[in-house]
PDB file of N, CA and C in Angstrom:
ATOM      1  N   UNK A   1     106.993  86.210 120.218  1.00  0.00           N
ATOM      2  CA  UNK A   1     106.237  86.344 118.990  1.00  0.00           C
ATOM      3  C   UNK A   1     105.164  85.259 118.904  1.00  0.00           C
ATOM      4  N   UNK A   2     105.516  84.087 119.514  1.00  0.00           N
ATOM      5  CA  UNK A   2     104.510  83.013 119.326  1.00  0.00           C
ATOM      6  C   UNK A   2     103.882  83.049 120.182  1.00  0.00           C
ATOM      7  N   UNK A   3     103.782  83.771 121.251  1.00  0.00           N
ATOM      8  CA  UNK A   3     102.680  83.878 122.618  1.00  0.00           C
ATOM      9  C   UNK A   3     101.661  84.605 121.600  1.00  0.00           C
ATOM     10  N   UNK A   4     102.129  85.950 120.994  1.00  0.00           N
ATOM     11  CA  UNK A   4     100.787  86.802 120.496  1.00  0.00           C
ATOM     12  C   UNK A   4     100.180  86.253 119.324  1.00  0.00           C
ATOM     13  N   UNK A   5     100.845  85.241 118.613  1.00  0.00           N
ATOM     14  CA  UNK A   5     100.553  84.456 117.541  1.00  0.00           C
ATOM     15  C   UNK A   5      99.376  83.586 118.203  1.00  0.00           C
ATOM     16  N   UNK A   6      99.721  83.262 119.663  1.00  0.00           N
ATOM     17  CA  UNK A   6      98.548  81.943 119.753  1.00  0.00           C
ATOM     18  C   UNK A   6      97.203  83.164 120.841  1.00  0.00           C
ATOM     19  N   UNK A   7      97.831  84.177 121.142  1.00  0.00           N
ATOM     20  CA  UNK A   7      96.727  84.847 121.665  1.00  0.00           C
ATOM     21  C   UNK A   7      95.866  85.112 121.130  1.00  0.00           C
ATOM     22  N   UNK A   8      95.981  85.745 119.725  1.00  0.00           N
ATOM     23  CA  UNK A   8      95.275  86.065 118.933  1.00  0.00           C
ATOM     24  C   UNK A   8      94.617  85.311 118.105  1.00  0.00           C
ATOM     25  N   UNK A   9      94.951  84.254 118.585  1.00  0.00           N
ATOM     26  CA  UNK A   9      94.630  83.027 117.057  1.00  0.00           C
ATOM     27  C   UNK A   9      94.710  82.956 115.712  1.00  0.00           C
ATOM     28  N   UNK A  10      96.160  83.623 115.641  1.00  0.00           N
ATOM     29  CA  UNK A  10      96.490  83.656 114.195  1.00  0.00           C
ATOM     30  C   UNK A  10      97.115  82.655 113.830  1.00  0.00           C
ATOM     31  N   UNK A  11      96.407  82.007 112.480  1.00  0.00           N
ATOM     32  CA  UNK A  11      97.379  80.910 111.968  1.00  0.00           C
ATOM     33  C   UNK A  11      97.848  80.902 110.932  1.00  0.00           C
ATOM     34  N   UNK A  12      98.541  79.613 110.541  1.00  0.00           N
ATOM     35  CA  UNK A  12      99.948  79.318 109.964  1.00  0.00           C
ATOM     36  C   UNK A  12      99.580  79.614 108.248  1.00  0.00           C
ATOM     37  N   UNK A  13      98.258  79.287 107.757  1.00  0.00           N
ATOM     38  CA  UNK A  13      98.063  79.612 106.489  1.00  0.00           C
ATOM     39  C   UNK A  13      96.606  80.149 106.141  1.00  0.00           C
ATOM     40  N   UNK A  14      96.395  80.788 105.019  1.00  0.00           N
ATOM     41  CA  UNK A  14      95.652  81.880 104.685  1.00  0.00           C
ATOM     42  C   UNK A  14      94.789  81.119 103.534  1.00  0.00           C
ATOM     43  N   UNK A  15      93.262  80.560 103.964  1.00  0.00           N
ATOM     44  CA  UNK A  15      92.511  80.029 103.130  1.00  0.00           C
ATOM     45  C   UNK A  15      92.039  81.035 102.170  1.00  0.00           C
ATOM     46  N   UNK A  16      92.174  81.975 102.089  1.00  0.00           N
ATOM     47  CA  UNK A  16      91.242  82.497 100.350  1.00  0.00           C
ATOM     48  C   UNK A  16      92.430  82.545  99.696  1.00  0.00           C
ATOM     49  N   UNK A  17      93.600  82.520 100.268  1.00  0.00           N
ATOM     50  CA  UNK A  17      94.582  82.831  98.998  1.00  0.00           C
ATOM     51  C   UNK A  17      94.582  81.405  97.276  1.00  0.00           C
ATOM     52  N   UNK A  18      94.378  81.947  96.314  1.00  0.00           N
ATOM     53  CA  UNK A  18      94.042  81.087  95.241  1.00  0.00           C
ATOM     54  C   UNK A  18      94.523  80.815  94.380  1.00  0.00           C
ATOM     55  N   UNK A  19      94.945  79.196  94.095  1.00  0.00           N
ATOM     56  CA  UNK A  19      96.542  79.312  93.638  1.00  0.00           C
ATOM     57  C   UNK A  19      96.554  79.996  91.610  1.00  0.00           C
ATOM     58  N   UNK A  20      95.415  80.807  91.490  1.00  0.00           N
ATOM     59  CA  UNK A  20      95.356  80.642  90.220  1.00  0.00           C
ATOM     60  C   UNK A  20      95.326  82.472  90.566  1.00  0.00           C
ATOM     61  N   UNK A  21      95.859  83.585  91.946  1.00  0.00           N
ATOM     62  CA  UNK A  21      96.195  84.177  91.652  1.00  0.00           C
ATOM     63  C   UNK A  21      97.451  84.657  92.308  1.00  0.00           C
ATOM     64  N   UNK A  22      98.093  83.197  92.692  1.00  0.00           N
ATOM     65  CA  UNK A  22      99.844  83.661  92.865  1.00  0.00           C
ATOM     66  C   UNK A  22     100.534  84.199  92.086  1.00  0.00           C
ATOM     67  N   UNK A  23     100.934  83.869  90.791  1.00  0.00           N
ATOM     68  CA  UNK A  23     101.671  84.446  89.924  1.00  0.00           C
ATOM     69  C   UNK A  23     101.006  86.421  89.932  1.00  0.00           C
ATOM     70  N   UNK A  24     100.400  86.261  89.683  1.00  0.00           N
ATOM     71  CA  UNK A  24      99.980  88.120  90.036  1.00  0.00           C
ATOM     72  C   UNK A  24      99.935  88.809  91.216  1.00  0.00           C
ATOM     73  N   UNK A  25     100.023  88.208  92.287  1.00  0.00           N
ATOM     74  CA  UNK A  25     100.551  88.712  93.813  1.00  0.00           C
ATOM     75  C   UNK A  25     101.924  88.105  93.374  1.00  0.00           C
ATOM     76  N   UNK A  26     102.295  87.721  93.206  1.00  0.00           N
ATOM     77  CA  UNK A  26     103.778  87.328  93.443  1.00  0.00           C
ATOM     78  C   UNK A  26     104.834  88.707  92.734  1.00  0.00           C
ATOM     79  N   UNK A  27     103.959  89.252  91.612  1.00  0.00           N
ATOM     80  CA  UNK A  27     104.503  89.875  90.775  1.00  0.00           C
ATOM     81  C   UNK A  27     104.151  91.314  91.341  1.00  0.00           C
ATOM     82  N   UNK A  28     103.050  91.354  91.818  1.00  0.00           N
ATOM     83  CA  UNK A  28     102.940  92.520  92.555  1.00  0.00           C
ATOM     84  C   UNK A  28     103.471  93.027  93.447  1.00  0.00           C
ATOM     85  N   UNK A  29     103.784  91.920  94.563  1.00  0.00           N
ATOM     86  CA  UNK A  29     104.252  92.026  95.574  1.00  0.00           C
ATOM     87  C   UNK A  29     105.665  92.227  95.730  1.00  0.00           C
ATOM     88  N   UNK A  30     105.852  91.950  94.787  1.00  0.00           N
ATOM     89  CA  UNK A  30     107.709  92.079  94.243  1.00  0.00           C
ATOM     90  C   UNK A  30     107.855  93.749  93.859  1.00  0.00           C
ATOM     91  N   UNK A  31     106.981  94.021  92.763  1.00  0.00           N
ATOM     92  CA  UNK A  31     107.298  95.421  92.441  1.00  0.00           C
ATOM     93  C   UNK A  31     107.332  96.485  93.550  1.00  0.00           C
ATOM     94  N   UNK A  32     106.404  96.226  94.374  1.00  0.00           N
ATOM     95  CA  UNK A  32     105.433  96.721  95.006  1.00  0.00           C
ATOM     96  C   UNK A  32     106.853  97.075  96.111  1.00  0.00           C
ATOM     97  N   UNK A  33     107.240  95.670  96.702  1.00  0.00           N
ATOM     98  CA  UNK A  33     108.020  96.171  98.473  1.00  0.00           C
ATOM     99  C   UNK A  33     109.326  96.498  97.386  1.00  0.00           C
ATOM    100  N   UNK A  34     110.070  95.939  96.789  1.00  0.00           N
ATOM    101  CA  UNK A  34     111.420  95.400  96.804  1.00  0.00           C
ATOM    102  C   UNK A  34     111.932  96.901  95.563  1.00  0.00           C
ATOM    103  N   UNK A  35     112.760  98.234  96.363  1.00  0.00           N
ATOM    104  CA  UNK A  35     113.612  98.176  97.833  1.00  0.00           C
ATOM    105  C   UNK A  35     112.283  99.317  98.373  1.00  0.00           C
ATOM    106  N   UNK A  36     111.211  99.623  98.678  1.00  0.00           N
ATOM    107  CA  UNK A  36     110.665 100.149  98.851  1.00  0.00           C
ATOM    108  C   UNK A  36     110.637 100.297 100.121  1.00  0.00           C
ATOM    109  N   UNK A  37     110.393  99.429 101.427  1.00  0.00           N
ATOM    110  CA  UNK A  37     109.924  98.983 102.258  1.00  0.00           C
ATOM    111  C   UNK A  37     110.941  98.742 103.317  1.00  0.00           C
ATOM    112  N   UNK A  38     111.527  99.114 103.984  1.00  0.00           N
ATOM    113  CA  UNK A  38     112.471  98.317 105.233  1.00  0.00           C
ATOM    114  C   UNK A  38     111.865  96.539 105.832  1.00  0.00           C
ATOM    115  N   UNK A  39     112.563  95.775 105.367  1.00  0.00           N
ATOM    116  CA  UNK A  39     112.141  95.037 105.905  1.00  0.00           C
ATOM    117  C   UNK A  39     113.114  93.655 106.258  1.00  0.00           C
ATOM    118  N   UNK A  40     113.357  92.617 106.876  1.00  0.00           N
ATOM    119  CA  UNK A  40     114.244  92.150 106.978  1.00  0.00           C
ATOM    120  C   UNK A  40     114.562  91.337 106.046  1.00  0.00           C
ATOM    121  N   UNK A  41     113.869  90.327 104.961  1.00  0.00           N
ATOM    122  CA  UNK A  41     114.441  90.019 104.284  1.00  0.00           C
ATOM    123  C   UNK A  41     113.698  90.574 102.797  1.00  0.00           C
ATOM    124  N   UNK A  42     114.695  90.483 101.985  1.00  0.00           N
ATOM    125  CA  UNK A  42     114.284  90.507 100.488  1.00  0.00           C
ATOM    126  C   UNK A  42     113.567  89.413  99.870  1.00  0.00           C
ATOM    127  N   UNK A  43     112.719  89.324  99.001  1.00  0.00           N
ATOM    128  CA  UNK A  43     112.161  87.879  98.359  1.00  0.00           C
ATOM    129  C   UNK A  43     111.891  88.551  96.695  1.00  0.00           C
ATOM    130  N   UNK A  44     112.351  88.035  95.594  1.00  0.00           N
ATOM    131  CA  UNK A  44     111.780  88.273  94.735  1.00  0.00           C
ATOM    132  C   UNK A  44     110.376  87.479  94.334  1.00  0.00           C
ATOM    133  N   UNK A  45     110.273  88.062  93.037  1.00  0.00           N
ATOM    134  CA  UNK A  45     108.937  87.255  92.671  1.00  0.00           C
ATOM    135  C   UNK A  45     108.713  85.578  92.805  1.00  0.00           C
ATOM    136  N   UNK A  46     109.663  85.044  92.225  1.00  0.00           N
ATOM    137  CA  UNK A  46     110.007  83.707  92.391  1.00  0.00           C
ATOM    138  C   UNK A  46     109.529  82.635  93.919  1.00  0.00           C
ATOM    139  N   UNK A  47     110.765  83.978  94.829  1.00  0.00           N
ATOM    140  CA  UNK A  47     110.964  83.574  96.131  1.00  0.00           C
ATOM    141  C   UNK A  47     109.491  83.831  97.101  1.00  0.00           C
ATOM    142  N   UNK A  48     108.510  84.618  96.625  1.00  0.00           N
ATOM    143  CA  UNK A  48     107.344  85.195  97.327  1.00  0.00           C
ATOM    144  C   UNK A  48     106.145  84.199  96.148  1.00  0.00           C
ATOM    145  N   UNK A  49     106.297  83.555  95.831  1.00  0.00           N
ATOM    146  CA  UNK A  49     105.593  82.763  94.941  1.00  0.00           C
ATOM    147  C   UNK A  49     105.760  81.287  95.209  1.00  0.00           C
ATOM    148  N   UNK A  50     106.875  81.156  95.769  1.00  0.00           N
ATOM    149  CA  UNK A  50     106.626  79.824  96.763  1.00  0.00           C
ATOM    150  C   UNK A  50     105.991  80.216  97.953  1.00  0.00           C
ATOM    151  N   UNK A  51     106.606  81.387  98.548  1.00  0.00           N
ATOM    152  CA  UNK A  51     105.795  81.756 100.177  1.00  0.00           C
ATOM    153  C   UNK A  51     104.405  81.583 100.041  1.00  0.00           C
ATOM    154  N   UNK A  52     103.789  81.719  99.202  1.00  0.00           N
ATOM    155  CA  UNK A  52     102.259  81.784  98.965  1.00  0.00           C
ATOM    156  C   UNK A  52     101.626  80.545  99.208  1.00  0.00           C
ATOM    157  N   UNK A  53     102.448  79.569  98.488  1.00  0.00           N
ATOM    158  CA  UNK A  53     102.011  78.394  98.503  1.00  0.00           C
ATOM    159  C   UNK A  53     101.955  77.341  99.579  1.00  0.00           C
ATOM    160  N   UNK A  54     103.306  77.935 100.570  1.00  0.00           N
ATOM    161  CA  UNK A  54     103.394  77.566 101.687  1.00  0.00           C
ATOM    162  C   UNK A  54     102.310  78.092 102.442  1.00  0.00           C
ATOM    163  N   UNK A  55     101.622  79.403 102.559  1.00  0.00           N
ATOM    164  CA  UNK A  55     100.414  79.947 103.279  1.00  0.00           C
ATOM    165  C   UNK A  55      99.505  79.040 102.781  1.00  0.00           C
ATOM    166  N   UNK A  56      99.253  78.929 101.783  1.00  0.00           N
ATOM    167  CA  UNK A  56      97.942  78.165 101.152  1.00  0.00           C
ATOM    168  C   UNK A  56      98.027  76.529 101.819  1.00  0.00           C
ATOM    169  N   UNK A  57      98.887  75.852 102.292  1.00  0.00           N
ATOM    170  CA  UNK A  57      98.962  74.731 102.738  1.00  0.00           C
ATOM    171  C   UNK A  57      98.103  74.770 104.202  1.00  0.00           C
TER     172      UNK A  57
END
């Protein structure tokens, strides 16, 4: 996974994300996957509202 991560030059955090519109992706993103989506883990709003912030770093 980290070979195609560095092939591609994808990195670790996502500059336009803006911390003044986490709370509304967070809330979206919650309604939105959760159980919608197969995916491996669950995150509620809370839990995908720190993830953000960690991208934004």
């Amino acid at each position: 996974m980290f070979l195609l991560k560095k092939r591609f030059d994808i990195g670790d955090t996502i500059s336009e994300i803006q911390a003044d519109d986490i709370e509304k992706l967070s809330r979206y993103a919650d309604k939105e996957a959760n159980p919608l989506y197969p995916v491996p883990m669950l995150m509620n709003a809370k839990e995908l509202k720190q993830f953000y912030y960690q991208l934004m770093e």
